[in-house]
PDB file of N, CA and C in Angstrom:
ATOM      1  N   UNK A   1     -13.923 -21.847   7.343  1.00  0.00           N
ATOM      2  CA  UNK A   1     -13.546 -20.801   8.274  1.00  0.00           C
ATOM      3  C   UNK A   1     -14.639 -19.743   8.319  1.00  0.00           C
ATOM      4  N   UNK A   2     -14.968 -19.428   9.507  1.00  0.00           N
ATOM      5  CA  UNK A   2     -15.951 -17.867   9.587  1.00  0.00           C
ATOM      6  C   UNK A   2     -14.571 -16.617  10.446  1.00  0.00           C
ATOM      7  N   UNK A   3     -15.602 -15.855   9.924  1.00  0.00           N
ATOM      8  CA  UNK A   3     -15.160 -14.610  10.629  1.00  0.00           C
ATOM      9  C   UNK A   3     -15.203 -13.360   9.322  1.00  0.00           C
ATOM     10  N   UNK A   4     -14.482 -12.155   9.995  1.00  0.00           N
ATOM     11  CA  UNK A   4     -14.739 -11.324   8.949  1.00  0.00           C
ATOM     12  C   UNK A   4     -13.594 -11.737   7.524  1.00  0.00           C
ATOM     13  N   UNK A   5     -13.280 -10.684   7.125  1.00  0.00           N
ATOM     14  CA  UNK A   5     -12.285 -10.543   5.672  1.00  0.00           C
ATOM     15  C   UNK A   5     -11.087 -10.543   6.629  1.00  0.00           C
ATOM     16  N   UNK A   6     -10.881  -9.607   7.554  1.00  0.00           N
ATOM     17  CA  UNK A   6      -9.801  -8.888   8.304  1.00  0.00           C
ATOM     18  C   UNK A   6      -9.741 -10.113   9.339  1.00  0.00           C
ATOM     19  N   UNK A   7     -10.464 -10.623   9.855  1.00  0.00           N
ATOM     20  CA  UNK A   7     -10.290 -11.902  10.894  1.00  0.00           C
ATOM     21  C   UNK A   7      -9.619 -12.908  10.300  1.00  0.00           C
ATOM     22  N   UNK A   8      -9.463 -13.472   9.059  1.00  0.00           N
ATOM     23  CA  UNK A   8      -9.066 -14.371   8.448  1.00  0.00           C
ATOM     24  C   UNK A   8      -7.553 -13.665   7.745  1.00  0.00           C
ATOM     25  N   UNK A   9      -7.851 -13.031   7.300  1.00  0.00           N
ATOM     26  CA  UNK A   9      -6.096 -11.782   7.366  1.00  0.00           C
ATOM     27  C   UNK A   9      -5.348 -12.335   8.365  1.00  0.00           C
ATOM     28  N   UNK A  10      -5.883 -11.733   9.221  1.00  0.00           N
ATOM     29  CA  UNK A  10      -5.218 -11.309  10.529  1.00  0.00           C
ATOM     30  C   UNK A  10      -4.501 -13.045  10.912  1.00  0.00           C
ATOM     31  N   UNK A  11      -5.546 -14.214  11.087  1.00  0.00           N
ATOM     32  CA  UNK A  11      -5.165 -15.743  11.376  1.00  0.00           C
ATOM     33  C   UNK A  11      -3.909 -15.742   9.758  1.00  0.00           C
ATOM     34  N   UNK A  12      -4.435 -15.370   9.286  1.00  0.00           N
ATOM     35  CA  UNK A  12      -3.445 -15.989   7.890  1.00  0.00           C
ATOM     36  C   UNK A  12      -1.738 -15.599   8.234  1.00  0.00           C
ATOM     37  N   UNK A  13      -1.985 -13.855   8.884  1.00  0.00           N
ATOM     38  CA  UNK A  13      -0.820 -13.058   9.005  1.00  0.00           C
ATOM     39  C   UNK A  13       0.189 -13.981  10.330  1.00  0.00           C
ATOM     40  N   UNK A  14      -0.735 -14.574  11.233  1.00  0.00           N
ATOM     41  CA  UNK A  14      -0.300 -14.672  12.647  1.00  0.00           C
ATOM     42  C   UNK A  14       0.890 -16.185  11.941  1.00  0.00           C
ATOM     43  N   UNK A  15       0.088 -17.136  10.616  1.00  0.00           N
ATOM     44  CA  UNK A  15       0.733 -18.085  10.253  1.00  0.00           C
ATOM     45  C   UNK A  15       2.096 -17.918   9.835  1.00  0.00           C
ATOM     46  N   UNK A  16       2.044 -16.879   9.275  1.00  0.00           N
ATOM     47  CA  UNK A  16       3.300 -16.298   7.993  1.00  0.00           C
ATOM     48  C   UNK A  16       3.545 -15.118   8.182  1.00  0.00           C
ATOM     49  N   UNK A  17       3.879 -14.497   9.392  1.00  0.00           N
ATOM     50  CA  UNK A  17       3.963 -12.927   9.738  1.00  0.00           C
ATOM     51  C   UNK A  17       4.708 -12.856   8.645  1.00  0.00           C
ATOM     52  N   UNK A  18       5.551 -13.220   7.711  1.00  0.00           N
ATOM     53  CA  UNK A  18       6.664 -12.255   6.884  1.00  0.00           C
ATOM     54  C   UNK A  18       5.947 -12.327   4.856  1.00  0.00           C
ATOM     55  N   UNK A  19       4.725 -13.018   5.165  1.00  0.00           N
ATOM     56  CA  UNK A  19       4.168 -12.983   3.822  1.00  0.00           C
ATOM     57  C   UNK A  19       3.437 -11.311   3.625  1.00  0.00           C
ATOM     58  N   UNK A  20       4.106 -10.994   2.646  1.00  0.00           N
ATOM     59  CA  UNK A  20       3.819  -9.266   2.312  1.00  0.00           C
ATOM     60  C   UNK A  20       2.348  -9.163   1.845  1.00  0.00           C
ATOM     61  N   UNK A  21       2.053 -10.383   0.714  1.00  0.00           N
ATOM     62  CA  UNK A  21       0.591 -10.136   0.275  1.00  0.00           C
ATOM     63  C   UNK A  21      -0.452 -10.016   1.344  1.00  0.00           C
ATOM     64  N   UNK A  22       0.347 -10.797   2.315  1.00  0.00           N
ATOM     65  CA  UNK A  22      -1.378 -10.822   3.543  1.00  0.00           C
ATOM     66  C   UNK A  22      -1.321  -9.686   4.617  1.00  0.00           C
ATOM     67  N   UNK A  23      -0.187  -8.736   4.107  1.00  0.00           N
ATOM     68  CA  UNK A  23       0.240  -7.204   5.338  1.00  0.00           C
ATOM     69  C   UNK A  23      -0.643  -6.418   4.117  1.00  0.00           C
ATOM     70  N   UNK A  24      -0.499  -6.678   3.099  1.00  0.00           N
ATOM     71  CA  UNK A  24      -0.586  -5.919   1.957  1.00  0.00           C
ATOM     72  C   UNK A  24      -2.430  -6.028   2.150  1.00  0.00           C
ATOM     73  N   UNK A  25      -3.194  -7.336   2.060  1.00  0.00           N
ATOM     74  CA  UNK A  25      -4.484  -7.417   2.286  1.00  0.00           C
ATOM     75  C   UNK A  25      -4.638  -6.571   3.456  1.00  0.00           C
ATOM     76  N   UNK A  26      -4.506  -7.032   4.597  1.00  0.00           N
ATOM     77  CA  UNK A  26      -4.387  -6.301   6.104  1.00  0.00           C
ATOM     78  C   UNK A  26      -4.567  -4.659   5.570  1.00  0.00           C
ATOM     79  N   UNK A  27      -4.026  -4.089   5.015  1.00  0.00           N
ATOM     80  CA  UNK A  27      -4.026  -2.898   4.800  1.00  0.00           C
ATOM     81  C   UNK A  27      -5.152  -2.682   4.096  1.00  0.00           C
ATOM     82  N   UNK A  28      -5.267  -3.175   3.092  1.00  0.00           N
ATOM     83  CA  UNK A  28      -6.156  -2.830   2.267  1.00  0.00           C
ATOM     84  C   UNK A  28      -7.771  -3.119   2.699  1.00  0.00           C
ATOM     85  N   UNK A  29      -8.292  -3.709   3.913  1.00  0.00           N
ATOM     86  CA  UNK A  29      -9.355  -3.997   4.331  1.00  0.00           C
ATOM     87  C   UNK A  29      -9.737  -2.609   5.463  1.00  0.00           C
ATOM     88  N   UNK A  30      -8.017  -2.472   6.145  1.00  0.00           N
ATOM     89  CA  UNK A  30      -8.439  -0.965   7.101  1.00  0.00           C
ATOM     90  C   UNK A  30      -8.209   0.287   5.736  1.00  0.00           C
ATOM     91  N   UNK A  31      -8.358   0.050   5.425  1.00  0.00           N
ATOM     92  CA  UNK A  31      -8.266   1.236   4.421  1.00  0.00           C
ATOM     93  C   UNK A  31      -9.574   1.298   3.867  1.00  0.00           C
ATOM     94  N   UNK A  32     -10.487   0.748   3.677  1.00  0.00           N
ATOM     95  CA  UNK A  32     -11.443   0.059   3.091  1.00  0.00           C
ATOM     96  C   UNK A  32     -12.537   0.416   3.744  1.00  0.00           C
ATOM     97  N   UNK A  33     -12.132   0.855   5.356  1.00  0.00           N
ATOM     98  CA  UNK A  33     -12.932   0.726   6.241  1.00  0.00           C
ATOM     99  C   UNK A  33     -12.849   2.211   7.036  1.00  0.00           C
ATOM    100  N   UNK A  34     -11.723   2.728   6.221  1.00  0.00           N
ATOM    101  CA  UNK A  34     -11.627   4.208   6.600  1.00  0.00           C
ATOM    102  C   UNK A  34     -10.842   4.525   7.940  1.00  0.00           C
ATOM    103  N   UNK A  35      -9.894   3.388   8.305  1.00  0.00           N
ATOM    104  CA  UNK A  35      -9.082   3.123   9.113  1.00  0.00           C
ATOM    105  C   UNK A  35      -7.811   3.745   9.098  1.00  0.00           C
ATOM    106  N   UNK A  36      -7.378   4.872   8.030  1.00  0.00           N
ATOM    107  CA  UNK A  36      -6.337   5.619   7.990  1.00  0.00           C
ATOM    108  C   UNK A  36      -5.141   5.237   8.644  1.00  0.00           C
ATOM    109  N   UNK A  37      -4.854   5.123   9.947  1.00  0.00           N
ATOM    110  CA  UNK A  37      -3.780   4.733  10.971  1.00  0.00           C
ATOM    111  C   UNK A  37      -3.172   3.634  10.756  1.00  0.00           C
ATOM    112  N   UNK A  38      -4.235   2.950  10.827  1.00  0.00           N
ATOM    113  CA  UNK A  38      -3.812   1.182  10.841  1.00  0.00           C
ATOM    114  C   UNK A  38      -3.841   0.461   9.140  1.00  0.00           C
ATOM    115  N   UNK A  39      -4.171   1.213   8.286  1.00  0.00           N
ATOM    116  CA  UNK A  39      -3.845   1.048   7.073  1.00  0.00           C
ATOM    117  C   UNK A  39      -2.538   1.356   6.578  1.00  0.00           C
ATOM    118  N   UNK A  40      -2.290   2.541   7.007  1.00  0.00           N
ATOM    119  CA  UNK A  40      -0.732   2.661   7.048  1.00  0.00           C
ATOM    120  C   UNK A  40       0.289   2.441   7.247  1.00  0.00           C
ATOM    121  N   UNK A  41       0.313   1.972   8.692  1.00  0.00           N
ATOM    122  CA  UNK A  41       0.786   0.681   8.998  1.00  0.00           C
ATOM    123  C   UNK A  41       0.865  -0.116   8.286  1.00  0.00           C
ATOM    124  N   UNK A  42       0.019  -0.786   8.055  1.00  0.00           N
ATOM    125  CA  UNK A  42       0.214  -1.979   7.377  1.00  0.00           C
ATOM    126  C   UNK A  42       0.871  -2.247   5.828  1.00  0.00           C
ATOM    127  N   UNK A  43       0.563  -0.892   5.165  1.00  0.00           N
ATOM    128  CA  UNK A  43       0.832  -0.213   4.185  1.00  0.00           C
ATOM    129  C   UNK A  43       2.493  -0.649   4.140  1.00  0.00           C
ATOM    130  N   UNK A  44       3.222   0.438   5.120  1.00  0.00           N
ATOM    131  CA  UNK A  44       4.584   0.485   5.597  1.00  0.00           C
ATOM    132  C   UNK A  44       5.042  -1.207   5.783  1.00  0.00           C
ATOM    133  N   UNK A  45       4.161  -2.002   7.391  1.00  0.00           N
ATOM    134  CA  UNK A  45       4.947  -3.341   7.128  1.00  0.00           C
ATOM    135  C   UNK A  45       4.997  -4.149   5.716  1.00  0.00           C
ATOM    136  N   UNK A  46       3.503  -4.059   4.741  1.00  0.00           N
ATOM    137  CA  UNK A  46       4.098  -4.702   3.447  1.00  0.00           C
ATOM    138  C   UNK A  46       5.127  -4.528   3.077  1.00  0.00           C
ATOM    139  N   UNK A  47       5.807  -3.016   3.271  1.00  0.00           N
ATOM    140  CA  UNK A  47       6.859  -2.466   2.111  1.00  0.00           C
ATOM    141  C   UNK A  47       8.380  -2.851   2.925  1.00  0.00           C
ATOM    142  N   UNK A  48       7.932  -2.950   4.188  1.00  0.00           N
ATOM    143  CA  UNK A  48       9.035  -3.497   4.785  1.00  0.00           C
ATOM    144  C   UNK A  48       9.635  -5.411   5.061  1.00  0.00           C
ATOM    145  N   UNK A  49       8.357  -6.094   4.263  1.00  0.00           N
ATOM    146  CA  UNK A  49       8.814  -7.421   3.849  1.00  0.00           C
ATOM    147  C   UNK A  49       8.832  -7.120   2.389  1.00  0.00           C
ATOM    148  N   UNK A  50       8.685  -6.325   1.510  1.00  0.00           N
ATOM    149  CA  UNK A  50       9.250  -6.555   0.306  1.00  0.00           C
ATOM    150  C   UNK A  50       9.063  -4.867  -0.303  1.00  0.00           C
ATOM    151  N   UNK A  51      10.004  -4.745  -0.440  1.00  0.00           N
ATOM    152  CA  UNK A  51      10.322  -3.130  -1.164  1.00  0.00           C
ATOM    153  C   UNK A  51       9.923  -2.630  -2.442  1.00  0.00           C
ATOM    154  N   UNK A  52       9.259  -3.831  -3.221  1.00  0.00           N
ATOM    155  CA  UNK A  52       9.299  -3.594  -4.127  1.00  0.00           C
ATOM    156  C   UNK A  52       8.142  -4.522  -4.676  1.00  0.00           C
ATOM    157  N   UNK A  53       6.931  -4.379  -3.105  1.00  0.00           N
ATOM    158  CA  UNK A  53       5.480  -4.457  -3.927  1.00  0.00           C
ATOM    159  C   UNK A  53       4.696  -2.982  -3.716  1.00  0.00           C
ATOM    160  N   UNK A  54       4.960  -2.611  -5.229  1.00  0.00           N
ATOM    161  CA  UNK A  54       4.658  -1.015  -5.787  1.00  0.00           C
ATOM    162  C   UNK A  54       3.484  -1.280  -5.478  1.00  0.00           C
ATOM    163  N   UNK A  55       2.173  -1.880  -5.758  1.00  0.00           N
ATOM    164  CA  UNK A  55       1.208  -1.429  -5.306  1.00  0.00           C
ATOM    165  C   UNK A  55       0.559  -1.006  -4.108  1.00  0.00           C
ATOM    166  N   UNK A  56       1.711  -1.331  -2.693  1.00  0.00           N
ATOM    167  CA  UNK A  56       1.334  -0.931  -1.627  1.00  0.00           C
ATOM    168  C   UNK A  56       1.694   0.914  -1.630  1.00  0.00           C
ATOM    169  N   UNK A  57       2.760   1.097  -2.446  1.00  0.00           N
ATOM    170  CA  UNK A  57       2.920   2.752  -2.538  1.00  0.00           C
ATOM    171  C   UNK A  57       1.965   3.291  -3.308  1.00  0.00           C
ATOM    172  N   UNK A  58       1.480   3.150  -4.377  1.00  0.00           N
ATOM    173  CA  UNK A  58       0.366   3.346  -4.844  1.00  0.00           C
ATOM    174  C   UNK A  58      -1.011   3.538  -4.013  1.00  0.00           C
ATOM    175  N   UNK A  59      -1.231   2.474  -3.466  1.00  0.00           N
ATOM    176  CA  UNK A  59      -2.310   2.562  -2.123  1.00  0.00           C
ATOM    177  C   UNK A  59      -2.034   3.043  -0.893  1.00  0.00           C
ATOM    178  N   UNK A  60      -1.002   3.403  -0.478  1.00  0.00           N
ATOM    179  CA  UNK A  60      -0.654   4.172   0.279  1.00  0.00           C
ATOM    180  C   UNK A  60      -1.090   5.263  -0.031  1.00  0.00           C
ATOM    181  N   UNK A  61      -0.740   5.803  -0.889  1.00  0.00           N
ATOM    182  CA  UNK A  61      -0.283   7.153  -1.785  1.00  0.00           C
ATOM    183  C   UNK A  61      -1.892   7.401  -1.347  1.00  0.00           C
ATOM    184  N   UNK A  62      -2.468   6.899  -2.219  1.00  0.00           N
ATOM    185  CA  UNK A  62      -4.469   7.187  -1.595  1.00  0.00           C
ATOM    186  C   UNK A  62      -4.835   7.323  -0.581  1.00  0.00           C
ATOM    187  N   UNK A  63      -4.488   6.718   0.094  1.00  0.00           N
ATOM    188  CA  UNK A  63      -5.119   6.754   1.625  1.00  0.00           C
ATOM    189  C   UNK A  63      -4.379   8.172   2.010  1.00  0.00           C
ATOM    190  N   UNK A  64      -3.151   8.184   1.980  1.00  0.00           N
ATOM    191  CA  UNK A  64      -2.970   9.687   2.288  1.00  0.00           C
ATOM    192  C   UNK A  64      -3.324  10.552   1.676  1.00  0.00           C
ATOM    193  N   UNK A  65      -3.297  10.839   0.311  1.00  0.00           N
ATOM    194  CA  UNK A  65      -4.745  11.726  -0.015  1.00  0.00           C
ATOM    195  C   UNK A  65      -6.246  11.926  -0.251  1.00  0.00           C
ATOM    196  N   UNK A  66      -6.606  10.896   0.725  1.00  0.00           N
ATOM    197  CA  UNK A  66      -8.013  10.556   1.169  1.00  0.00           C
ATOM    198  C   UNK A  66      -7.880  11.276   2.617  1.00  0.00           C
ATOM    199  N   UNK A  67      -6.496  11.375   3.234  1.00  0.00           N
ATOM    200  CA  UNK A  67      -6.978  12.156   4.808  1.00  0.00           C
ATOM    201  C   UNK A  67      -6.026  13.501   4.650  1.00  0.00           C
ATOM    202  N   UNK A  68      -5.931  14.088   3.087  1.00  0.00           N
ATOM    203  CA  UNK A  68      -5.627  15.430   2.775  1.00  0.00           C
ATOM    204  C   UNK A  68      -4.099  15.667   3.089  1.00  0.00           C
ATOM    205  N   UNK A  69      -3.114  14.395   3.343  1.00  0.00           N
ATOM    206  CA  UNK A  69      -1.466  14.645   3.277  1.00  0.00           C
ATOM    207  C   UNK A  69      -0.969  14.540   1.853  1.00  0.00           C
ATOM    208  N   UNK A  70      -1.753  15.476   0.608  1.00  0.00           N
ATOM    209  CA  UNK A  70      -1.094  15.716  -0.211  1.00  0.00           C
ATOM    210  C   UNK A  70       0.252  15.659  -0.724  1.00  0.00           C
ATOM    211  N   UNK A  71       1.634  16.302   0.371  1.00  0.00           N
ATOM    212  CA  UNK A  71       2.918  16.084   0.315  1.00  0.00           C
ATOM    213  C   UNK A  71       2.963  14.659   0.200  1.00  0.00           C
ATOM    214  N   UNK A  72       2.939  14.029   1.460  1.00  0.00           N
ATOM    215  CA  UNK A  72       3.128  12.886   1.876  1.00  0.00           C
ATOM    216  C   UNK A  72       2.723  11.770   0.804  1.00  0.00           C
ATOM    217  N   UNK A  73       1.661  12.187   0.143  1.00  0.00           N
ATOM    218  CA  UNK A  73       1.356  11.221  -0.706  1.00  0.00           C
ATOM    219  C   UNK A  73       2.417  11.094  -2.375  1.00  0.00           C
ATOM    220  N   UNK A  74       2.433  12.309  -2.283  1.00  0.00           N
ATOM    221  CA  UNK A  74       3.402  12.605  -3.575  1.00  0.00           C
ATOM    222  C   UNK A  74       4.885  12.327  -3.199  1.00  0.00           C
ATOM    223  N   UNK A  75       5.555  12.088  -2.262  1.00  0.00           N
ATOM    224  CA  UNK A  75       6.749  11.644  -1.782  1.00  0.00           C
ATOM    225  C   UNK A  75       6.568  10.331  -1.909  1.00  0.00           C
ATOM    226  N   UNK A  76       5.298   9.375  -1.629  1.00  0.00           N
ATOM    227  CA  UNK A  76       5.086   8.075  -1.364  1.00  0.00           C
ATOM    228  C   UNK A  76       4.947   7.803  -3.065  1.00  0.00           C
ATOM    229  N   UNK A  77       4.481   8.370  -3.847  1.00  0.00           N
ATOM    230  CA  UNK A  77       4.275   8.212  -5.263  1.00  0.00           C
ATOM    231  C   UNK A  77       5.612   8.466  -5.646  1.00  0.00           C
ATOM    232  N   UNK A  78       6.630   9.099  -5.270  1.00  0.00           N
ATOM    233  CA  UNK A  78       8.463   9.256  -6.001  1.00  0.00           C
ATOM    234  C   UNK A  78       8.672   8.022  -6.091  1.00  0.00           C
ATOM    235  N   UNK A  79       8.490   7.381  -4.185  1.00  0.00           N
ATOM    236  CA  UNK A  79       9.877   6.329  -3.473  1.00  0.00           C
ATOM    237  C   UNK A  79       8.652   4.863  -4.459  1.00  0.00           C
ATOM    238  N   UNK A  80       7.902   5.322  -4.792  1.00  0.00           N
ATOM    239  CA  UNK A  80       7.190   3.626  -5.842  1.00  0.00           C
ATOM    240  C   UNK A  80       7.562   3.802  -7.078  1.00  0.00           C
ATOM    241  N   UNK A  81       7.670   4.771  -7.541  1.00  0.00           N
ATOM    242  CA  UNK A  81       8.035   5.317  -8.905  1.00  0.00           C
ATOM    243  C   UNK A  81       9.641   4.406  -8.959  1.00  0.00           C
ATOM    244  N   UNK A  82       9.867   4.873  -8.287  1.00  0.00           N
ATOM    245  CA  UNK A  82      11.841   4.644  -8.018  1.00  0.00           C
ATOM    246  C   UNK A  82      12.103   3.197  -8.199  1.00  0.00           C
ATOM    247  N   UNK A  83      10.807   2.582  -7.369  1.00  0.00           N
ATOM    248  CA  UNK A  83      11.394   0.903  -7.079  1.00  0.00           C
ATOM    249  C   UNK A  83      10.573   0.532  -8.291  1.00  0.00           C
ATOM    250  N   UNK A  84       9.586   0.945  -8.421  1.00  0.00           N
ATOM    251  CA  UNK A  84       8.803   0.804  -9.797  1.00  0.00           C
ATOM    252  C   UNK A  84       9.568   0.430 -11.035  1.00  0.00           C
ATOM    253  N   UNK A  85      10.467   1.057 -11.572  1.00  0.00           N
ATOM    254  CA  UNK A  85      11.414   1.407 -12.430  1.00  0.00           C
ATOM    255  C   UNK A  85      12.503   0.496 -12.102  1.00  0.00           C
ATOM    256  N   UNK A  86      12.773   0.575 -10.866  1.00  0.00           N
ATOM    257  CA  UNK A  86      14.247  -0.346 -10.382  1.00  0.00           C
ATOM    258  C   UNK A  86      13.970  -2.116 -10.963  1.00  0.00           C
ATOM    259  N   UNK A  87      12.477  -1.862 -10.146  1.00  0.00           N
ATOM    260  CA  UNK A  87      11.847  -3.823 -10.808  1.00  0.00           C
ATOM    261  C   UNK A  87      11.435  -4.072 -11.631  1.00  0.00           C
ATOM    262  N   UNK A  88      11.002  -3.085 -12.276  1.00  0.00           N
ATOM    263  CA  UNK A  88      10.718  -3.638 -13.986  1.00  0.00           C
ATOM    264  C   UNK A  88       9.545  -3.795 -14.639  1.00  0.00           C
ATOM    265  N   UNK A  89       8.673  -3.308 -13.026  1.00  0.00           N
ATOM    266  CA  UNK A  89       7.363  -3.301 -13.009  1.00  0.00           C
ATOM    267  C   UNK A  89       6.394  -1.958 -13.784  1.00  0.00           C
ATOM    268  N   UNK A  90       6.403  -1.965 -15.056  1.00  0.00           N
ATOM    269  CA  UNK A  90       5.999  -1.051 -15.903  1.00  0.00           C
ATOM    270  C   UNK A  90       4.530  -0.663 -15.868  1.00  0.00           C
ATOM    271  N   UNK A  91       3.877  -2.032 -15.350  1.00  0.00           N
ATOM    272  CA  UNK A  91       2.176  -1.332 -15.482  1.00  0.00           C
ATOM    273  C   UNK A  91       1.913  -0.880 -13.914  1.00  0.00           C
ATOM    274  N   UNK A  92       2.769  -1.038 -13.030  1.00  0.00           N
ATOM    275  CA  UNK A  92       2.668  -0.599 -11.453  1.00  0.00           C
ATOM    276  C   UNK A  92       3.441   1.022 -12.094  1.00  0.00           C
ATOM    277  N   UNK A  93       4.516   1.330 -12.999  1.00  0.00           N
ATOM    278  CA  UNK A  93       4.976   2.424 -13.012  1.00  0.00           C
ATOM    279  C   UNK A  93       4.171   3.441 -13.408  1.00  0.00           C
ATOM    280  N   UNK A  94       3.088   2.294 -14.455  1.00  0.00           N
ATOM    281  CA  UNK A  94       2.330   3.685 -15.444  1.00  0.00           C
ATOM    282  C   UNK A  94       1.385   4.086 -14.497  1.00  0.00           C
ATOM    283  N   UNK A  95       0.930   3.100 -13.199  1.00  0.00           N
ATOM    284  CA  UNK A  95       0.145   3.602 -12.616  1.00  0.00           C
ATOM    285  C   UNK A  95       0.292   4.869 -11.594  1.00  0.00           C
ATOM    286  N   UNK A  96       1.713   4.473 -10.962  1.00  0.00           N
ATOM    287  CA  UNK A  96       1.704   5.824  -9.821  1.00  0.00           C
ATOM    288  C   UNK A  96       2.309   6.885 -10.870  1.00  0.00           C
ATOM    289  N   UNK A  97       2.608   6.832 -11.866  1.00  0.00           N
ATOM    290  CA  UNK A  97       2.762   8.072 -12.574  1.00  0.00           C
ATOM    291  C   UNK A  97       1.437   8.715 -13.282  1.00  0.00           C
ATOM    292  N   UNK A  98       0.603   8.166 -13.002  1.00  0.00           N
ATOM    293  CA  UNK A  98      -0.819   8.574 -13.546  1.00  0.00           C
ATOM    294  C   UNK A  98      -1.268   9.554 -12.448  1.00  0.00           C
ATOM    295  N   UNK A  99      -1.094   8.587 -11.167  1.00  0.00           N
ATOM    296  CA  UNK A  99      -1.613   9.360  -9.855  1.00  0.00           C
ATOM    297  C   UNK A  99      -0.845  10.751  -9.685  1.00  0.00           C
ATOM    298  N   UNK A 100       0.347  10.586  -9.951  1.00  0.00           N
ATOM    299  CA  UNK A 100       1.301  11.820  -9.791  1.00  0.00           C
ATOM    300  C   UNK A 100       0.864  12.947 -10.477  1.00  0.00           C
ATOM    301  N   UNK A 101       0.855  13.134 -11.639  1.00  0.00           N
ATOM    302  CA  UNK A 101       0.013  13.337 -13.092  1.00  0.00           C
ATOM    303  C   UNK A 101      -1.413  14.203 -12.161  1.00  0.00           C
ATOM    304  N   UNK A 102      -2.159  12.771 -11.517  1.00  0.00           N
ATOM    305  CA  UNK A 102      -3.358  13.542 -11.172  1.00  0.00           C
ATOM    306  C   UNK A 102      -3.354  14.469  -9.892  1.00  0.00           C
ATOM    307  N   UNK A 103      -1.743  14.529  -9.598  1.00  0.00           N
ATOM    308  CA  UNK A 103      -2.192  14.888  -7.734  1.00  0.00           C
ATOM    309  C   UNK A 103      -1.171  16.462  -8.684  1.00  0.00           C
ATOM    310  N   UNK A 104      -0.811  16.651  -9.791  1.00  0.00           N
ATOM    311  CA  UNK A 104       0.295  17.707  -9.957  1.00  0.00           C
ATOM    312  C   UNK A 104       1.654  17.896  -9.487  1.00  0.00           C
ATOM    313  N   UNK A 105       1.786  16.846  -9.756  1.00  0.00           N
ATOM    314  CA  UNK A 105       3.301  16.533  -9.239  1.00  0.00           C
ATOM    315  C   UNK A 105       3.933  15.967 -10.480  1.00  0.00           C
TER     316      UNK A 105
END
C-alpha cells in the first residue's frame, strides 16, 4: 500500500468505521500535524466507540492544552480519570493523574 500514515487510517477506518484503535490513530496523526479541530473529533469518535479507551482522554486532554483550553482539558482529565478507575486501567490512571498534577488540578 502507498499513501500517507493518515491515507491508510483513513482506507483502514472506511473498512471498520466502528474499530476505535483506527479513530484513535486518525486522531493522533491530526494532532500530530497540529490539526486541533479534526483531532478532536476524532479524539471524541474514539471515545464514542469505546468509553473506556483512556488514552484517547489523556490525548485529548493535550491537544487542548496545546491550543490553551486549560478548563477543558482538566474536565477531559476528570471524565478519563473516572473511566480510568471504573476499568481497571491503573497505568492509563497514573497517567492522567500525573497530567492533572501537572496542569494544577
Amino acid at each position: 500500500m502507498t499513501g500517507t500514515r493518515l491515507e491508510l487510517l483513513t482506507r483502514m477506518h472506511e473498512q471498520d468505521p466502528a474499530d476505535a484503535f483506527c479513530r484513535y490513530a486518525i486522531a493522533q496523526e491530526h494532532a500530530k500535524a497540529g490539526r486541533t479541530d479534526e483531532a478532536l473529533h476524532w479524539f471524541d469518535a474514539t471515545l464514542e466507540a469505546d468509553a473506556d479507551y483512556c488514552y484517547a482522554f489523556f490525548h485529548k486532554a493535550k491537544v487542548l492544552q496545546a491550543a490553551g483550553r486549560l478548563d477543558d482539558a482538566i474536565a477531559t482529565l476528570r471524565t478519563g480519570l473516572d473511566r480510568a478507575r471504573a476499568s481497571g486501567d491503573g497505568h492509563a490512571a497514573g497517567e492522567i493523574s500525573g497530567l492533572l498534577t501537572e496542569l494544577g488540578a
